[in-house]
PDB file of N, CA and C in Angstrom:
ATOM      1  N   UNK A   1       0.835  -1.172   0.000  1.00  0.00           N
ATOM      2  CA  UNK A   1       0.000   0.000   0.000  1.00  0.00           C
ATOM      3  C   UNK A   1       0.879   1.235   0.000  1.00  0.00           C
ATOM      4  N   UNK A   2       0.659   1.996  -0.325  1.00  0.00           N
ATOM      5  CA  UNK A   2       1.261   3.342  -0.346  1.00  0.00           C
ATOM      6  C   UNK A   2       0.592   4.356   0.219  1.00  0.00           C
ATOM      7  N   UNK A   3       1.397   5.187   1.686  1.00  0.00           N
ATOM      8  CA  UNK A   3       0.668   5.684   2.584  1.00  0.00           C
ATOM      9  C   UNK A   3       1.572   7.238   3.332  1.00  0.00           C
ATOM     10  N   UNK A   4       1.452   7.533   3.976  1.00  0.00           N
ATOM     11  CA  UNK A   4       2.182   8.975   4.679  1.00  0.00           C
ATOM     12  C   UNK A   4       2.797   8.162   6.037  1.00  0.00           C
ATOM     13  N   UNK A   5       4.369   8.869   5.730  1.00  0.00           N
ATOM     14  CA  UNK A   5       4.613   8.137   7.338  1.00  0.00           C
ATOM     15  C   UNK A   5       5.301   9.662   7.867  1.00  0.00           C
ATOM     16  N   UNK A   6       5.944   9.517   8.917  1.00  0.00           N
ATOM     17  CA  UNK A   6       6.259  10.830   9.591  1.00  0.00           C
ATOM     18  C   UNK A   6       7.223   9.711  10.626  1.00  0.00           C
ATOM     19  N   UNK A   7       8.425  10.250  10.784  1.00  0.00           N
ATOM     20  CA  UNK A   7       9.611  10.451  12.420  1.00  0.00           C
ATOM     21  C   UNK A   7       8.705  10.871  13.461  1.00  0.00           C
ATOM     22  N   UNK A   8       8.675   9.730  14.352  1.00  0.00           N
ATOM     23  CA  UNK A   8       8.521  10.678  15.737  1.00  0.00           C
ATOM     24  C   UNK A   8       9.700  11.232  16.467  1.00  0.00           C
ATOM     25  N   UNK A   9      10.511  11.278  16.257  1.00  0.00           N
ATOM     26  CA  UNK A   9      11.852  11.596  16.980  1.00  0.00           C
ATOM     27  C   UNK A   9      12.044  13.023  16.948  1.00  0.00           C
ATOM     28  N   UNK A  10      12.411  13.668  17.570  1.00  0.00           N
ATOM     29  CA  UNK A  10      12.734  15.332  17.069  1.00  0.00           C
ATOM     30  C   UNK A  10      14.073  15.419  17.073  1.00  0.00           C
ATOM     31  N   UNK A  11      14.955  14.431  17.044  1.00  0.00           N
ATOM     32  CA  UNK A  11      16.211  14.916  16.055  1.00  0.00           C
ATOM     33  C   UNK A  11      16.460  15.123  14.625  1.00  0.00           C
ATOM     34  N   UNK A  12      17.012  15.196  14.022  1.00  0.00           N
ATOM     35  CA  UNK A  12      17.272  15.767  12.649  1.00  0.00           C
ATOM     36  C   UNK A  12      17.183  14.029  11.927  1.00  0.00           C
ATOM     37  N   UNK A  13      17.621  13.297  13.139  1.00  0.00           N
ATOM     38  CA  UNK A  13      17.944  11.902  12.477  1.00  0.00           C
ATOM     39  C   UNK A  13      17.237  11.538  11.050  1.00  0.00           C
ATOM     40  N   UNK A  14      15.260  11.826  11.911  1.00  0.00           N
ATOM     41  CA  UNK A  14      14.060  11.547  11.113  1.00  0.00           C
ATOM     42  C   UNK A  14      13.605  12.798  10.392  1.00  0.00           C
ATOM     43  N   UNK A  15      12.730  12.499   9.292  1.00  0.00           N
ATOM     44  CA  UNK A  15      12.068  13.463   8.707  1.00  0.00           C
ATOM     45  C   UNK A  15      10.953  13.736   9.553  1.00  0.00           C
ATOM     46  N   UNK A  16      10.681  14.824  10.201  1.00  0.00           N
ATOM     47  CA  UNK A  16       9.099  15.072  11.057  1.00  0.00           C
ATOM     48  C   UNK A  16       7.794  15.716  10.183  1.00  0.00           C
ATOM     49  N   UNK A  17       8.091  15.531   8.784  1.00  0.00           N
ATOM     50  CA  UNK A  17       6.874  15.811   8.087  1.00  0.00           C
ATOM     51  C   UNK A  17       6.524  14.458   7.470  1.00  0.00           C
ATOM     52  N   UNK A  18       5.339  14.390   6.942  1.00  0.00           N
ATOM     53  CA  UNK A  18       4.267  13.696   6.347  1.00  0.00           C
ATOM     54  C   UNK A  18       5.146  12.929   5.045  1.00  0.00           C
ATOM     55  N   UNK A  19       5.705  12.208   4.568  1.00  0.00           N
ATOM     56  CA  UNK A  19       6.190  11.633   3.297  1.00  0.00           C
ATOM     57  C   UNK A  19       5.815  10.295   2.534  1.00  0.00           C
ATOM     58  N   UNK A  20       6.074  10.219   1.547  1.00  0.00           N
ATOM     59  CA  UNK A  20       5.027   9.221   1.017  1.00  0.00           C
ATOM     60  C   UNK A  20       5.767   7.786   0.929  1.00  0.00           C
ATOM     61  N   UNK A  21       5.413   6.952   1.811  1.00  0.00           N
ATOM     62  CA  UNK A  21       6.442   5.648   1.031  1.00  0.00           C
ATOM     63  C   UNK A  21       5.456   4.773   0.673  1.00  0.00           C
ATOM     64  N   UNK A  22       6.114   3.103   0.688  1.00  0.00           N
ATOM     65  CA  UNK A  22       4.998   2.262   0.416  1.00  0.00           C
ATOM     66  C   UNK A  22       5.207   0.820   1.403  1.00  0.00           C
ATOM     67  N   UNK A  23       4.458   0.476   2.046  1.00  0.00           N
ATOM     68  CA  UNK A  23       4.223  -0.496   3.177  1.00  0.00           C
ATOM     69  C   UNK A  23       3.715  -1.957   2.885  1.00  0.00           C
ATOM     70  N   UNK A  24       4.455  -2.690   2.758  1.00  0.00           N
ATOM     71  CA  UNK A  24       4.400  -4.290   2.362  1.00  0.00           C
ATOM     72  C   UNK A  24       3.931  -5.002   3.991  1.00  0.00           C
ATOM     73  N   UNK A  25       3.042  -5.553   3.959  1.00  0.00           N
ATOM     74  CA  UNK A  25       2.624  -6.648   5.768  1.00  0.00           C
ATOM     75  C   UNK A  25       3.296  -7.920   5.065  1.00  0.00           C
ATOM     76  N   UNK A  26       4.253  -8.532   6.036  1.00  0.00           N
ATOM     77  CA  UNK A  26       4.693 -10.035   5.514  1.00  0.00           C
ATOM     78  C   UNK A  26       4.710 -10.443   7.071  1.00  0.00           C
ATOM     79  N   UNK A  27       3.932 -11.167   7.330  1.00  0.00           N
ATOM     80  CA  UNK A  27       3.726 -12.184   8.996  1.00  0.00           C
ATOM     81  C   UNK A  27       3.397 -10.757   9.317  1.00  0.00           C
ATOM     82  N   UNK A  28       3.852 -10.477  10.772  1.00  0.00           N
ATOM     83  CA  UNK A  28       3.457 -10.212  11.511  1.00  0.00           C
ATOM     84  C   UNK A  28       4.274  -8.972  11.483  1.00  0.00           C
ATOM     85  N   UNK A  29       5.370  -8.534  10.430  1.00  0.00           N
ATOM     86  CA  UNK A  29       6.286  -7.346  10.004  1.00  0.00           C
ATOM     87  C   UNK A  29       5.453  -6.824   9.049  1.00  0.00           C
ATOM     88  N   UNK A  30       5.984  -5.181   9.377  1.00  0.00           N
ATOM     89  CA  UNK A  30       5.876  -4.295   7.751  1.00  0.00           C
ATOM     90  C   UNK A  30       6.985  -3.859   7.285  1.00  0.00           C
ATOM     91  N   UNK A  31       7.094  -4.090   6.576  1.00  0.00           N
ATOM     92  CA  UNK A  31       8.016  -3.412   5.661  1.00  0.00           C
ATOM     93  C   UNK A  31       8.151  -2.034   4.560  1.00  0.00           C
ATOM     94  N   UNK A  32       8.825  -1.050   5.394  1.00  0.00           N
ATOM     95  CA  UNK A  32       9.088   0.482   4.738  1.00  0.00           C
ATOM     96  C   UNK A  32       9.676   0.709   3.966  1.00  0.00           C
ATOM     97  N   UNK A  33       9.414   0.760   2.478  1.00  0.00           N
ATOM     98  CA  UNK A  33      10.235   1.432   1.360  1.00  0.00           C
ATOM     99  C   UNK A  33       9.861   2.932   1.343  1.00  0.00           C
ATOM    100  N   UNK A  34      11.061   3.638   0.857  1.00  0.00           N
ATOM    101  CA  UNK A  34      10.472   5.249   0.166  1.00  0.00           C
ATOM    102  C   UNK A  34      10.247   5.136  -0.981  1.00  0.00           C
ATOM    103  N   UNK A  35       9.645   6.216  -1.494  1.00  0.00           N
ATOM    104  CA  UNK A  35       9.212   6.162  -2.649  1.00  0.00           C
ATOM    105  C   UNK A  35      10.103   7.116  -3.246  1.00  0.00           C
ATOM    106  N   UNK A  36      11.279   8.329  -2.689  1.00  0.00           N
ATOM    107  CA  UNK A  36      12.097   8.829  -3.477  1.00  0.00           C
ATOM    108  C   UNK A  36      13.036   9.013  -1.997  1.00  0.00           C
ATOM    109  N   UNK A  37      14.260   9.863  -2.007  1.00  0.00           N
ATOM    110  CA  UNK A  37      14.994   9.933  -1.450  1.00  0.00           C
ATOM    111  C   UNK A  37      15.033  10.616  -0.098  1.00  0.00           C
ATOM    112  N   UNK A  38      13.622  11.356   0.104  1.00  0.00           N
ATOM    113  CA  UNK A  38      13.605  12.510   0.937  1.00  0.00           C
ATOM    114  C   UNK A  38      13.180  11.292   2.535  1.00  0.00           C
ATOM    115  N   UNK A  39      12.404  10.292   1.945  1.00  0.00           N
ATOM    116  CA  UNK A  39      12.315   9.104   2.971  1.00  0.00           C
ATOM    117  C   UNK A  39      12.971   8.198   3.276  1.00  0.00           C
ATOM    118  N   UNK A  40      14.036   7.869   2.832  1.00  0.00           N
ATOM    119  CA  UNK A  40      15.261   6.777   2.706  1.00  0.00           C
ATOM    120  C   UNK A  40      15.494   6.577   4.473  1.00  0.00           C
ATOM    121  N   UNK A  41      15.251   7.851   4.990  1.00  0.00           N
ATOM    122  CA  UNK A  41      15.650   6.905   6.739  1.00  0.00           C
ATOM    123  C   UNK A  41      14.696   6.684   7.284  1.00  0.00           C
ATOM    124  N   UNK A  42      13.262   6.314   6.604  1.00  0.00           N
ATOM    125  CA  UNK A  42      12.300   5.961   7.073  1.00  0.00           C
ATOM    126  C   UNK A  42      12.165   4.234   7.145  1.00  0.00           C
ATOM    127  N   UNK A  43      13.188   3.926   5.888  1.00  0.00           N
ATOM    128  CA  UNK A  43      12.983   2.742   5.536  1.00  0.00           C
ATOM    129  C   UNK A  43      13.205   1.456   6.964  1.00  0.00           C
ATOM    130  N   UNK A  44      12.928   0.451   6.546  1.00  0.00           N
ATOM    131  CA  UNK A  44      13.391  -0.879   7.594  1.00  0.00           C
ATOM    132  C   UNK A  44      11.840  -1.616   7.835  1.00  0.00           C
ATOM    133  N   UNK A  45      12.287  -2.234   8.536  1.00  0.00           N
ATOM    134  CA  UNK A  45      11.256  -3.454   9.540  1.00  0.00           C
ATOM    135  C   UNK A  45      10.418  -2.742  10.865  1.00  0.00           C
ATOM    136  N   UNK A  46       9.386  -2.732  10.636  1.00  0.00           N
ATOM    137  CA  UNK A  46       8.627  -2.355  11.732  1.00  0.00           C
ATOM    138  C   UNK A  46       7.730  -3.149  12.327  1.00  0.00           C
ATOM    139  N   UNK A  47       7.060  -3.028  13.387  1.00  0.00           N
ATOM    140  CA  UNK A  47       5.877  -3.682  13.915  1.00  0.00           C
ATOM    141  C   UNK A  47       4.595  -2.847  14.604  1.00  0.00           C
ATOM    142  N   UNK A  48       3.585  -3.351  14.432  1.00  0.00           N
ATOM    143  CA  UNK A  48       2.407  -2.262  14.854  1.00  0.00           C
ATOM    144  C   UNK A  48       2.429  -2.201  16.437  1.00  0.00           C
ATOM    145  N   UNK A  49       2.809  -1.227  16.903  1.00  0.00           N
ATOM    146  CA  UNK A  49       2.659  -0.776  18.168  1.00  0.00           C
ATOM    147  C   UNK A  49       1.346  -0.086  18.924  1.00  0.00           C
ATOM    148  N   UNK A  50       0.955   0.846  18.630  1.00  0.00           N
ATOM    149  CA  UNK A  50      -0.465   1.469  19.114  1.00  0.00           C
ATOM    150  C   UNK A  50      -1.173   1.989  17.654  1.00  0.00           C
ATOM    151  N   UNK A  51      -2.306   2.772  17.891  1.00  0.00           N
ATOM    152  CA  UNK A  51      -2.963   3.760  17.099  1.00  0.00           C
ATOM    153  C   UNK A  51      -3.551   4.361  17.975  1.00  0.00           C
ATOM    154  N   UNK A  52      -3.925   5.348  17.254  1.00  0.00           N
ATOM    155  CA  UNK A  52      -4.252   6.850  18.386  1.00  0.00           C
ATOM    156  C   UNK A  52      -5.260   7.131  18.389  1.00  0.00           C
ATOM    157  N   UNK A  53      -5.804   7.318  20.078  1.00  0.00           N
ATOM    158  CA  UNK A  53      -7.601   7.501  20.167  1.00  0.00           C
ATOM    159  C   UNK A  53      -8.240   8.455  19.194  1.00  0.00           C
ATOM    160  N   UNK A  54      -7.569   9.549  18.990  1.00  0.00           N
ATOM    161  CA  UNK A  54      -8.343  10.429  18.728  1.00  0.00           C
ATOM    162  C   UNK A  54      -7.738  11.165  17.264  1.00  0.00           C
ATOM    163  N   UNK A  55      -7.622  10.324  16.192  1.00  0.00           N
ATOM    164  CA  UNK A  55      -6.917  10.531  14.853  1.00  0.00           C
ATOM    165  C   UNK A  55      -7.960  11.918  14.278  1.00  0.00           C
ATOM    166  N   UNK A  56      -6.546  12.630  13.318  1.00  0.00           N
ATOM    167  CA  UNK A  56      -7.802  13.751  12.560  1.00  0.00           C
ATOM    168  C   UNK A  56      -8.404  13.051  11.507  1.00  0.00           C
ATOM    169  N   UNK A  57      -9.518  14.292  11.758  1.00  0.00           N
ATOM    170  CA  UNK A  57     -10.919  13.949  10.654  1.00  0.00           C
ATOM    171  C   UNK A  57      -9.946  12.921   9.443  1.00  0.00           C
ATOM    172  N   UNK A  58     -11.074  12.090   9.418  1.00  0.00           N
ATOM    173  CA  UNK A  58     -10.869  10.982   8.295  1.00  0.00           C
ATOM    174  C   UNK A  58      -9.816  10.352   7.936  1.00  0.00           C
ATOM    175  N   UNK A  59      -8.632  10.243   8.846  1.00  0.00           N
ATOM    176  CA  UNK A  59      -7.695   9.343   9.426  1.00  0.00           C
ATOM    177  C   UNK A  59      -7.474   8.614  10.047  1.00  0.00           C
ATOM    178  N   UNK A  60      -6.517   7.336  10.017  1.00  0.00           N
ATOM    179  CA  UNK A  60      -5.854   6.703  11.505  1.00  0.00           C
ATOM    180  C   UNK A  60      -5.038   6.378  11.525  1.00  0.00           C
ATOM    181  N   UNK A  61      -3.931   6.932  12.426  1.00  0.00           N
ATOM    182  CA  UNK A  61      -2.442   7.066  12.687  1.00  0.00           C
ATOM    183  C   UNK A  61      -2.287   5.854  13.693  1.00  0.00           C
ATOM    184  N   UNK A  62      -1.107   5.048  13.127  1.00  0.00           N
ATOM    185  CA  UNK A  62      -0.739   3.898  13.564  1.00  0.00           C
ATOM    186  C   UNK A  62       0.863   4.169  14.507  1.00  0.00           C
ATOM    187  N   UNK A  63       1.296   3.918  15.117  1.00  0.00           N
ATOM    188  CA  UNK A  63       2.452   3.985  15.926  1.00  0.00           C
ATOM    189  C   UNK A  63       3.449   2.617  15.559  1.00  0.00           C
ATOM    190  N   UNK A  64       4.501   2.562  14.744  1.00  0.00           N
ATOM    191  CA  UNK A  64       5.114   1.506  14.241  1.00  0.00           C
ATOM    192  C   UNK A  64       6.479   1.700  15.107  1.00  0.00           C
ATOM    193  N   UNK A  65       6.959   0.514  15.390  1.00  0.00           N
ATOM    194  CA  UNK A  65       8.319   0.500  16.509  1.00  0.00           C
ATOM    195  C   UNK A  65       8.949  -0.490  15.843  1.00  0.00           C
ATOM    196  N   UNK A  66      10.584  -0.292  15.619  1.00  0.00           N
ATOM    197  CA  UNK A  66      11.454  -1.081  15.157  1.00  0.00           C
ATOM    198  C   UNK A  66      12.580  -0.557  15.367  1.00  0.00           C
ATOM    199  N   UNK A  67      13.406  -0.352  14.378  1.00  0.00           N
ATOM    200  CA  UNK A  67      15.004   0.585  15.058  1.00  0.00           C
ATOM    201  C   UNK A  67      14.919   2.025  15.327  1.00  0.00           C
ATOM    202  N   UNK A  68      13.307   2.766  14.981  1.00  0.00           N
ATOM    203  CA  UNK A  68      13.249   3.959  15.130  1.00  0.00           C
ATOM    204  C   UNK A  68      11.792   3.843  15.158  1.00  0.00           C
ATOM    205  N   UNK A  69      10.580   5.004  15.976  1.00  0.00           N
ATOM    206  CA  UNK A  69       9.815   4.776  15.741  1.00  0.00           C
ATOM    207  C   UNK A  69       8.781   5.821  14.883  1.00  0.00           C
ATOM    208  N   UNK A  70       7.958   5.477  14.262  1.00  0.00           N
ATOM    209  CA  UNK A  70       7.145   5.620  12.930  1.00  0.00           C
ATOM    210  C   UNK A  70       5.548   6.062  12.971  1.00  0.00           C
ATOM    211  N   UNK A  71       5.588   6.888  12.658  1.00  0.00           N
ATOM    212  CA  UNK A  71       3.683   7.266  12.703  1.00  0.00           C
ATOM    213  C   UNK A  71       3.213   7.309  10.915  1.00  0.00           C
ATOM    214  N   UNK A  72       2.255   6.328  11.069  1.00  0.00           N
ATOM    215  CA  UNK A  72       1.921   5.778   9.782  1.00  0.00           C
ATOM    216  C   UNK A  72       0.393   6.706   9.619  1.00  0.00           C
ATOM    217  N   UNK A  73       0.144   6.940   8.502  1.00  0.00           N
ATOM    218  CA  UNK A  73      -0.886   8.252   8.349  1.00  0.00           C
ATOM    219  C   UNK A  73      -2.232   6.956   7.172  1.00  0.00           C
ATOM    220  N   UNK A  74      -3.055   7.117   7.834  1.00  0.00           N
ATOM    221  CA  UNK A  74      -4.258   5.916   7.143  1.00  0.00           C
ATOM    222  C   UNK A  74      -5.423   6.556   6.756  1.00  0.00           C
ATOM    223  N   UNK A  75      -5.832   6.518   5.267  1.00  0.00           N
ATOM    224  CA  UNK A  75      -7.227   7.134   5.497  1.00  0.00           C
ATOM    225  C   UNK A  75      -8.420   6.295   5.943  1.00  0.00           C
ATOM    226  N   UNK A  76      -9.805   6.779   6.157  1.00  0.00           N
ATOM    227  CA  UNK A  76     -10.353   6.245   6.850  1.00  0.00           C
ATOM    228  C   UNK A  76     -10.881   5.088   5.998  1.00  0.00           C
ATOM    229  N   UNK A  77     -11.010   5.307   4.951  1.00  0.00           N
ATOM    230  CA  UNK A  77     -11.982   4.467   3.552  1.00  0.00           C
ATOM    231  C   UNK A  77     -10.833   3.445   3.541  1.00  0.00           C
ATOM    232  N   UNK A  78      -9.652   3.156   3.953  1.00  0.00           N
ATOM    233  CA  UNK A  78      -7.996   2.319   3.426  1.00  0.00           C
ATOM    234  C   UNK A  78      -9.087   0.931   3.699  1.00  0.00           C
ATOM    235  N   UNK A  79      -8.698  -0.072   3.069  1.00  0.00           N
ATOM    236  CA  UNK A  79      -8.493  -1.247   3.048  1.00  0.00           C
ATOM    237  C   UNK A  79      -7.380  -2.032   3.885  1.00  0.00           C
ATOM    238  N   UNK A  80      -6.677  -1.251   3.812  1.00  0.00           N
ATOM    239  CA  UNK A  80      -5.576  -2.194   4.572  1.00  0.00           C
ATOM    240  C   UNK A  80      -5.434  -1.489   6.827  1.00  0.00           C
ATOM    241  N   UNK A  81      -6.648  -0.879   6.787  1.00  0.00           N
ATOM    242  CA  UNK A  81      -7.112  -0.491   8.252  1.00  0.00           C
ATOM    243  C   UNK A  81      -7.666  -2.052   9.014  1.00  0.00           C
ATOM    244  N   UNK A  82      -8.189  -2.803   8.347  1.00  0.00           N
ATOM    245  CA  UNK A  82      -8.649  -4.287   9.500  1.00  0.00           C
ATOM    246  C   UNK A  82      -7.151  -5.292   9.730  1.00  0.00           C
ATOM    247  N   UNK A  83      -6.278  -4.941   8.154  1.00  0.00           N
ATOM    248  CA  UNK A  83      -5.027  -5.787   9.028  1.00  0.00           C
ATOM    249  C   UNK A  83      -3.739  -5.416   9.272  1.00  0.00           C
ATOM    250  N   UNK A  84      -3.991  -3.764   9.840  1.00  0.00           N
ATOM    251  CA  UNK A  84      -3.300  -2.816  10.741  1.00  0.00           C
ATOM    252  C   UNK A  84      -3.567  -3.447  12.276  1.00  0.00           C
ATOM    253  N   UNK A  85      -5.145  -3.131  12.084  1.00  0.00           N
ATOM    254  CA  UNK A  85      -6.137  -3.369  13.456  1.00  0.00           C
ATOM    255  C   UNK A  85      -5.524  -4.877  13.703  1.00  0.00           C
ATOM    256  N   UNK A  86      -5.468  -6.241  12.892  1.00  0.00           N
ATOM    257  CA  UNK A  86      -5.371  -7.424  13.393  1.00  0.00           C
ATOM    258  C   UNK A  86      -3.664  -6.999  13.850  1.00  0.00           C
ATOM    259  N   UNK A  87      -3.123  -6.843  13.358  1.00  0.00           N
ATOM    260  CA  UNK A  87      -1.398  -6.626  13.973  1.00  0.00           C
ATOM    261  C   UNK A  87      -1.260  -5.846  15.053  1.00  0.00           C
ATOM    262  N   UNK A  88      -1.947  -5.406  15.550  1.00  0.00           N
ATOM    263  CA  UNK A  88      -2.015  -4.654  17.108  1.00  0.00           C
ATOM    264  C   UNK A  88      -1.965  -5.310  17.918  1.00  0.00           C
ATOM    265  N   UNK A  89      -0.878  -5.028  19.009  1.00  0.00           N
ATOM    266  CA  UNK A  89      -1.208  -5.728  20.393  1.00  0.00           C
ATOM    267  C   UNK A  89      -2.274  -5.947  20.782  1.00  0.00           C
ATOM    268  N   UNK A  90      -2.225  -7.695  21.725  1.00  0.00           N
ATOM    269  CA  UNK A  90      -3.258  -7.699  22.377  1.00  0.00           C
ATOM    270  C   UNK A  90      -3.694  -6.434  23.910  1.00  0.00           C
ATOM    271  N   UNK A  91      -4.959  -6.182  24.312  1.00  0.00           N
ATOM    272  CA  UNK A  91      -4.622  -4.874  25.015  1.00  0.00           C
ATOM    273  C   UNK A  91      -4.862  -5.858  26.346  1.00  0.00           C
ATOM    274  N   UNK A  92      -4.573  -5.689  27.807  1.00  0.00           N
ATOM    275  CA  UNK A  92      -4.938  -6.596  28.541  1.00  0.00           C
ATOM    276  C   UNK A  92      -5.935  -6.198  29.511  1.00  0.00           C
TER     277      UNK A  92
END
């Protein structure tokens, strides 16, 4: 799928704006490609960590954790939102 991700980090490390890559699910991993160069340290192995109560209008922002962590930008109509939702921790 091809989607908006964003750095949560506020070092320079990450990009902290909105950029476009494209997100492969294989098991229970996703996998981050960019789609041009401005995302290249977005790339790697992630896993679904949270999503956020209260996403803006007609979104849902996913929280991805792996060697850095990742806020994945979803629209609401996406298809690929039920197996975001199934890759989420169980909550206890």
């Amino acid at each position: 799928m091809m989607t908006q991700a964003q750095g949560m980090e506020s070092s320079r490390a990450l990009p902290t704006r909105w950029l476009e890559v494209r997100v492969t699910v294989i098991d229970n991993d996703l996998i981050v490609t960019s789609r041009g160069l401005q995302a290249i340290k977005l790339r790697g192995t992630y896993v679904v960590t949270g999503k956020s109560p209260t996403p803006p209008k007609n979104k849902q922002i996913y929280v991805l954790q792996g060697e850095k962590q990742v806020l994945l930008r979803i629209p609401n109509n996406s298809r690929s939102i039920p197996v975001l939702d199934a890759l989420l921790p169980l909550q206890p």
